[in-house]
C-alpha atoms as a PDB file:
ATOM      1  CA  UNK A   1       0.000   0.000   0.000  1.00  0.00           C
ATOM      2  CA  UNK A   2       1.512   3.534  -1.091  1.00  0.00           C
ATOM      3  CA  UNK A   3       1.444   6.351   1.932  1.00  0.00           C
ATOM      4  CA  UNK A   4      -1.017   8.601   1.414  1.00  0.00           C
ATOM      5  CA  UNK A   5      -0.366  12.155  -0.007  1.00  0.00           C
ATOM      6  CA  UNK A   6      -1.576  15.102   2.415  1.00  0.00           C
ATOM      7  CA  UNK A   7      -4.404  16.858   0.564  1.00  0.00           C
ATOM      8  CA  UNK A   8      -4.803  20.175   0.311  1.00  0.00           C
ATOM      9  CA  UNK A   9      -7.423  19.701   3.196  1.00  0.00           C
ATOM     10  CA  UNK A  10      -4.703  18.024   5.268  1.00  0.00           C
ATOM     11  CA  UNK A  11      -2.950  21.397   5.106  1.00  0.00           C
ATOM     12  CA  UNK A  12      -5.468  24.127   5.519  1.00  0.00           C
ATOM     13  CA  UNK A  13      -4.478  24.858   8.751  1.00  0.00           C
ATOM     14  CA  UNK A  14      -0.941  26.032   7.328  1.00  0.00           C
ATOM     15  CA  UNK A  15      -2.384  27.486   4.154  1.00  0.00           C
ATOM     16  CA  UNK A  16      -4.793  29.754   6.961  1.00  0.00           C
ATOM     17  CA  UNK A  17      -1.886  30.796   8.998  1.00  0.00           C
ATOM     18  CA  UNK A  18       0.267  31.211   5.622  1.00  0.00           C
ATOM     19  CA  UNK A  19      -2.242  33.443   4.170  1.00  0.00           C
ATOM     20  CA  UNK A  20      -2.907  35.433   7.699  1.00  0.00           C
ATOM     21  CA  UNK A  21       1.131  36.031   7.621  1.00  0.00           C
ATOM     22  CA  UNK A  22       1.274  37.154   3.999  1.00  0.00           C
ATOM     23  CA  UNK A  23      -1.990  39.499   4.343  1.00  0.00           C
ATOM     24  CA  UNK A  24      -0.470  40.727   7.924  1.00  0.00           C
ATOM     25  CA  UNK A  25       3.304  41.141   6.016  1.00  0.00           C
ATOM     26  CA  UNK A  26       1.568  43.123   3.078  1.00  0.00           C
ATOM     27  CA  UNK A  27      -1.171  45.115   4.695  1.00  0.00           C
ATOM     28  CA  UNK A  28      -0.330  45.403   8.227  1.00  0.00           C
ATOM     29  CA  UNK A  29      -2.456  44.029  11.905  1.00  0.00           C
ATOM     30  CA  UNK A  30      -5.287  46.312  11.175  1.00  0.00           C
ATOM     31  CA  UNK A  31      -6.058  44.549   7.217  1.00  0.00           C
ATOM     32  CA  UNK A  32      -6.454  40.920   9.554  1.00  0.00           C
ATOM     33  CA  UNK A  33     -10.258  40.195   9.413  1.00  0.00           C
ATOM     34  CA  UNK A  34     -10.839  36.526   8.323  1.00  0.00           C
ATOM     35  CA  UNK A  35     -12.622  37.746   4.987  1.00  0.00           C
ATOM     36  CA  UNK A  36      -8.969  38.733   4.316  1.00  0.00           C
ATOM     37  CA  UNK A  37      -7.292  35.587   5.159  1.00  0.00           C
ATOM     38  CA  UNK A  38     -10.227  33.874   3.538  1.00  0.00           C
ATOM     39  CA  UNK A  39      -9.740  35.618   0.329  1.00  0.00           C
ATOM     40  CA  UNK A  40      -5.965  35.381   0.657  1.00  0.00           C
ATOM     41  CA  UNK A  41      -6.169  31.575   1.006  1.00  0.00           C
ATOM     42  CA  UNK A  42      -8.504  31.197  -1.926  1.00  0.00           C
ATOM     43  CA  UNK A  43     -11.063  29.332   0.663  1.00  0.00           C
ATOM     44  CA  UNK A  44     -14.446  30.377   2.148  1.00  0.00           C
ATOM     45  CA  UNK A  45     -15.043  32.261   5.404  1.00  0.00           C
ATOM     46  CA  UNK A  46     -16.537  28.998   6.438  1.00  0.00           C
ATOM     47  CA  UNK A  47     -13.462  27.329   5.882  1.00  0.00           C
ATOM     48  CA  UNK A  48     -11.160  29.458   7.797  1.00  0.00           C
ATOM     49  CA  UNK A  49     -13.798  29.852  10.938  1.00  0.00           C
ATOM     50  CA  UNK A  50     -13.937  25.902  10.780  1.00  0.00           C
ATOM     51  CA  UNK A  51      -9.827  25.797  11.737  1.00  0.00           C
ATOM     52  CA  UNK A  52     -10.035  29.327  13.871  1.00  0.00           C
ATOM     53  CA  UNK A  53     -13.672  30.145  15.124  1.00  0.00           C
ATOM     54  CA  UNK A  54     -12.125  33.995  15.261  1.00  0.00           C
ATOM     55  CA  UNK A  55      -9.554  36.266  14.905  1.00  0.00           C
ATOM     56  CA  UNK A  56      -8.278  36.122  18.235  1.00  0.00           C
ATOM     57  CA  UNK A  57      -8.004  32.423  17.334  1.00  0.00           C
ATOM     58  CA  UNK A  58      -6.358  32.983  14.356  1.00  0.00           C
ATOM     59  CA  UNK A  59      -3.846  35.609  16.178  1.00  0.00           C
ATOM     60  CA  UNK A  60      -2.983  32.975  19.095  1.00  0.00           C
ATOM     61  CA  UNK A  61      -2.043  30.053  16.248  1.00  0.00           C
ATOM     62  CA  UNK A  62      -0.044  32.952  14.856  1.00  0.00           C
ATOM     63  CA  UNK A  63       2.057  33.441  17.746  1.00  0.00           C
ATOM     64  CA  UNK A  64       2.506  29.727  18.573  1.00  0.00           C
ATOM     65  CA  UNK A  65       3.750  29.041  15.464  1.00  0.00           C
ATOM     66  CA  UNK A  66       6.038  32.091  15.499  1.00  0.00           C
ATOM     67  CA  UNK A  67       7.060  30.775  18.935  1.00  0.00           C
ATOM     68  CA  UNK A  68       7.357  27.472  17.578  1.00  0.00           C
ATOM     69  CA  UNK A  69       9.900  28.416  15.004  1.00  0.00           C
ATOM     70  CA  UNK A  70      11.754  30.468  17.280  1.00  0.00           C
ATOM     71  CA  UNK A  71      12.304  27.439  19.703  1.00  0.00           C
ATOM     72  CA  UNK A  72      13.196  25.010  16.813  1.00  0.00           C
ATOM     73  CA  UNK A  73      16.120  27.776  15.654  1.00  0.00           C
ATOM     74  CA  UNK A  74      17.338  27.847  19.034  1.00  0.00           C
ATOM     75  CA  UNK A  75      17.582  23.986  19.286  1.00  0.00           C
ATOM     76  CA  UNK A  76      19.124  23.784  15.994  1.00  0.00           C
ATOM     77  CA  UNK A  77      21.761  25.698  17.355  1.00  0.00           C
ATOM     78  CA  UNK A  78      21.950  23.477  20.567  1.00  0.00           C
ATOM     79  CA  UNK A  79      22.793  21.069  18.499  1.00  0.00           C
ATOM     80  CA  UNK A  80      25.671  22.393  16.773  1.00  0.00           C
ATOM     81  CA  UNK A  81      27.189  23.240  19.934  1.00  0.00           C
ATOM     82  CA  UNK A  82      30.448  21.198  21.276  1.00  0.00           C
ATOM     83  CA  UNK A  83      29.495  20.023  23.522  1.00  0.00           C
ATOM     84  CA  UNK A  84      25.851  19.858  22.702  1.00  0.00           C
ATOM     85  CA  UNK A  85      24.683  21.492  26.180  1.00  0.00           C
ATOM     86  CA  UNK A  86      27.067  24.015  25.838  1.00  0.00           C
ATOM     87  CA  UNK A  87      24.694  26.707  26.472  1.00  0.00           C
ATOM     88  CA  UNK A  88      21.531  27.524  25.946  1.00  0.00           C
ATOM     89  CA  UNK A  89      22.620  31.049  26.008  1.00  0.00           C
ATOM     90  CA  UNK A  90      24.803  30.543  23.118  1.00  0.00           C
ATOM     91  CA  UNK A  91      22.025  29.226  21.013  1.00  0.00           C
ATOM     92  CA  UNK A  92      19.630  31.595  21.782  1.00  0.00           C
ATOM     93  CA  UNK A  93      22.557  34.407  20.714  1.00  0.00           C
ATOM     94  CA  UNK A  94      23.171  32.602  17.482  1.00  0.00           C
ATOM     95  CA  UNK A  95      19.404  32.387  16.811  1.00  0.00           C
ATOM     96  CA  UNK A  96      18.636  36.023  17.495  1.00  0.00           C
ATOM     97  CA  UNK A  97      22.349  36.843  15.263  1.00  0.00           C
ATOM     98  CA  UNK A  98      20.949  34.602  12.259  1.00  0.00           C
ATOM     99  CA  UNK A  99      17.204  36.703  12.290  1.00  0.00           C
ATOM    100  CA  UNK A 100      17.787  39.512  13.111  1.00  0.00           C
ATOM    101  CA  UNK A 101      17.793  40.827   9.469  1.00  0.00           C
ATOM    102  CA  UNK A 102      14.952  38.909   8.824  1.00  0.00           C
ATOM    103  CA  UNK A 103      11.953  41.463   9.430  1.00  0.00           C
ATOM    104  CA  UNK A 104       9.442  41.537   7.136  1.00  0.00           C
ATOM    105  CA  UNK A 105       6.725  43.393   8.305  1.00  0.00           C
ATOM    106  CA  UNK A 106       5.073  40.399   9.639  1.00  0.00           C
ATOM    107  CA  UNK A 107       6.939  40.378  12.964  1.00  0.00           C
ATOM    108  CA  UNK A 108       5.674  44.232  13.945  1.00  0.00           C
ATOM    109  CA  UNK A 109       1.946  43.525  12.415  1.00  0.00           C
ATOM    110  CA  UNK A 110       1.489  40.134  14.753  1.00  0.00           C
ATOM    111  CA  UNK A 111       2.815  42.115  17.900  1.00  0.00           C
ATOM    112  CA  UNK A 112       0.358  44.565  17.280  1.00  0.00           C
ATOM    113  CA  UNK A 113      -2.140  42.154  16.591  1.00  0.00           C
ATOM    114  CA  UNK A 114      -1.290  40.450  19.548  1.00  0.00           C
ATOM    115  CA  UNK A 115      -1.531  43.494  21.792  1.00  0.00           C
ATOM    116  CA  UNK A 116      -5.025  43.139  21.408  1.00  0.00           C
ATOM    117  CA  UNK A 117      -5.486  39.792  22.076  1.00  0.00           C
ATOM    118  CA  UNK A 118      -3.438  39.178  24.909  1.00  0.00           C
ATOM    119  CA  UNK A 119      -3.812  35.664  25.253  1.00  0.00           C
ATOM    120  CA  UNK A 120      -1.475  35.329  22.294  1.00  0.00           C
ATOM    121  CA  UNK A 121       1.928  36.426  23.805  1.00  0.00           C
ATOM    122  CA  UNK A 122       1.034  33.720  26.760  1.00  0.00           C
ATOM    123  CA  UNK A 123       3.154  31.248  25.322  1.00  0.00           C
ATOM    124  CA  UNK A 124       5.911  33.800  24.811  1.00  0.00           C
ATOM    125  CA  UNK A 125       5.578  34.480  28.502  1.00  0.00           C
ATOM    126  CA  UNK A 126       5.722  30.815  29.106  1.00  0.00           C
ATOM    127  CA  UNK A 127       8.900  30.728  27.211  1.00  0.00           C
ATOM    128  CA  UNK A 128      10.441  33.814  28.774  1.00  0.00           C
ATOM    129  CA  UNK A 129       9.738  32.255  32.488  1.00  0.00           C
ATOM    130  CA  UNK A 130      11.276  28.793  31.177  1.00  0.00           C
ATOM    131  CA  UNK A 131      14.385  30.729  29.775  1.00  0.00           C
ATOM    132  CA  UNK A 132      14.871  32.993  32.819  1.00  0.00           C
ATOM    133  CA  UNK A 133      14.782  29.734  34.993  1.00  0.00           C
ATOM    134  CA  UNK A 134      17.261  28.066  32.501  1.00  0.00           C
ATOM    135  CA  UNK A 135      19.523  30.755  32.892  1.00  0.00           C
ATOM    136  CA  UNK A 136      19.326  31.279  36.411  1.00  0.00           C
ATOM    137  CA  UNK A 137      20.307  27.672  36.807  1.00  0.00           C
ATOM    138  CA  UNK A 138      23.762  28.059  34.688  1.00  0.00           C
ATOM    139  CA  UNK A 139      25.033  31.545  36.135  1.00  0.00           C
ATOM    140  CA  UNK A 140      27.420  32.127  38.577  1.00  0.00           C
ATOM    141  CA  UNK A 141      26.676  36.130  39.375  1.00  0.00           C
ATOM    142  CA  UNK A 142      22.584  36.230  40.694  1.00  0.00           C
ATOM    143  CA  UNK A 143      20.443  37.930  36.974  1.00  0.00           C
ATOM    144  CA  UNK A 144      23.619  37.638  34.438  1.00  0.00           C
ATOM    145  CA  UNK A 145      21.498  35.284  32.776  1.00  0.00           C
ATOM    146  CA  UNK A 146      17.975  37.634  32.435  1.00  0.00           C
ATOM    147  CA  UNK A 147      20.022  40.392  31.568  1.00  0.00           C
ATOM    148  CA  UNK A 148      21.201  38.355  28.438  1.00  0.00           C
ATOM    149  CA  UNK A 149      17.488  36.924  28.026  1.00  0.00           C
ATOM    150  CA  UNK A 150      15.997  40.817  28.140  1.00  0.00           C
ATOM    151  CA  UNK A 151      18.961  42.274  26.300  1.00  0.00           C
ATOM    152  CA  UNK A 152      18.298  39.658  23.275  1.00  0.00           C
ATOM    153  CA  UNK A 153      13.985  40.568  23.798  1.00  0.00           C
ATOM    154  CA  UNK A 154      15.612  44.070  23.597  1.00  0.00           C
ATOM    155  CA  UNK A 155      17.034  44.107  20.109  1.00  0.00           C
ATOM    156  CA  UNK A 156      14.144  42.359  18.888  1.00  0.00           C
ATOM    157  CA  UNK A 157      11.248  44.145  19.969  1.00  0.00           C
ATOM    158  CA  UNK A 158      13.288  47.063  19.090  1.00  0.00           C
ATOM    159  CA  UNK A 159      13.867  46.453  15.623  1.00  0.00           C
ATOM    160  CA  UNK A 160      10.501  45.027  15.187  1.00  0.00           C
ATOM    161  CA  UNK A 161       9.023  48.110  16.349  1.00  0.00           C
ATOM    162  CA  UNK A 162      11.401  50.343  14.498  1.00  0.00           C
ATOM    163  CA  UNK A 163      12.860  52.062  17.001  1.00  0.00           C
ATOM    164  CA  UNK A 164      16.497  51.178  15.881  1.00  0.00           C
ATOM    165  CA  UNK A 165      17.980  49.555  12.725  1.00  0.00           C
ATOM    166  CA  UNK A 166      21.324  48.411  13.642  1.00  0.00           C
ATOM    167  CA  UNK A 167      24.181  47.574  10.527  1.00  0.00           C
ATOM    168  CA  UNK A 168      25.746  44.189  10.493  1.00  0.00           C
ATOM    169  CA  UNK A 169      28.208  45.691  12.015  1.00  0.00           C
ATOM    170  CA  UNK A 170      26.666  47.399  14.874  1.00  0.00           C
ATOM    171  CA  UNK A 171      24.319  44.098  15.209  1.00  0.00           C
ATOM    172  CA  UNK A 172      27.744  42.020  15.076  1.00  0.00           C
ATOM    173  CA  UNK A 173      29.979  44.313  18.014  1.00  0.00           C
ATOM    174  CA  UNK A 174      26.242  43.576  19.862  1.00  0.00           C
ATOM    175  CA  UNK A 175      26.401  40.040  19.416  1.00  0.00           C
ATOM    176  CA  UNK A 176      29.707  39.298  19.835  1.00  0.00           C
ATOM    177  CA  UNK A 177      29.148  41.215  23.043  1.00  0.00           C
ATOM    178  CA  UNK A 178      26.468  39.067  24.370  1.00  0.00           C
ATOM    179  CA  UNK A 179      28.105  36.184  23.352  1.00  0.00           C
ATOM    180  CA  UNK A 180      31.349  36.952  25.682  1.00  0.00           C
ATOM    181  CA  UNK A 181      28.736  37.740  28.102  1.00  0.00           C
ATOM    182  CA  UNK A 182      27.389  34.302  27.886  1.00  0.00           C
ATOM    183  CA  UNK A 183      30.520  32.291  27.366  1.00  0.00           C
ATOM    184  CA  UNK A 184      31.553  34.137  31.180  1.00  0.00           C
ATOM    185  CA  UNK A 185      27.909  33.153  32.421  1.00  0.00           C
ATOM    186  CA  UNK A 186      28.599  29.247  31.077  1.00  0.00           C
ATOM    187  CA  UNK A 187      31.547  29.116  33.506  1.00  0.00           C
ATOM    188  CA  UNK A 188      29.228  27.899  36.565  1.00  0.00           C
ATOM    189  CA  UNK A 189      30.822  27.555  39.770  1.00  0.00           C
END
């Protein structure tokens, strides 16, 4: 027997959130109304309401799978690390280095988005509190660790909201800054 082939249906899910980023990226927080994803993903309002029954449904998925991405970056960077556990301060450095270029629009448009619907940042909360904890558990001077945690959530808030626009090479010095920082903060008692 073959494996079966994911349908189109199999993915609408994906194609929702895909078309919520794009419209989001394009228009900005205030053009998200499900008509617009709707339209965007070439399905009915029906079919988008069946997967998110409303916006603030649609803007939650939207962070978790923002979230989601952000935590698989920082374990692929785990994983390069010799040794593996070298720190998780390291990776999260190296993540925030390799996107910090990457704004497209859709970054500033979801945390707007999200501002009204704060239920959506809970998971980014969640992972802030987990983080903070991490840290806490590897440094050897008391809040080294959440002042590398909030200095990363610094730069990208910051960018995202347009308040700076650092060069490679002022994002670089930054980085390479932290990243002392963190190698120092890896040498635990």
């Amino acid at each position: 027997m073959e494996p079966r082939t994911r349908s189109r249906r199999d993915d609408r899910p994906a194609i929702i959130l895909d078309a919520a980023e794009s419209v989001m990226r394009r228009l900005g927080a205030g053009a998200l109304t499900i008509d617009a994803v709707a339209t965007e993903a070439s399905l009915s309002k029906g079919g988008v309401l069946h997967h998110y029954a409303s916006k603030d449904a649609l803007i939650c998925a939207l962070a978790k799978r923002k979230l989601q991405r952000l935590r698989e970056g920082i374990a692929e960077h785990e994983a390069r690390q010799e040794p593996p556990s070298a720190s998780p301060a390291l990776a999260m450095i190296a993540n925030a280095r390799d996107t910090y270029c990457e704004e497209d629009g859709f970054p500033r448009a979801l945390l707007v988005a999200s501002a009204e619907t704060p239920d959506a940042l809970a998971d980014f909360r969640g992972f802030i509190t987990e983080r903070l904890d991490q840290m806490a558990r590897l440094e050897e001077k008391p809040g080294a660790g959440a002042v590398l945690v909030f200095a990363l959530i610094g730069l990208a808030v910051g960018r995202t909201l347009g308040f700076h626009d650092l060069t490679g090479e002022q994002a670089d010095r930054i980085f390479d800054a932290l990243d002392g920082l963190a190698r120092e903060l890896g040498k635990k008692r």
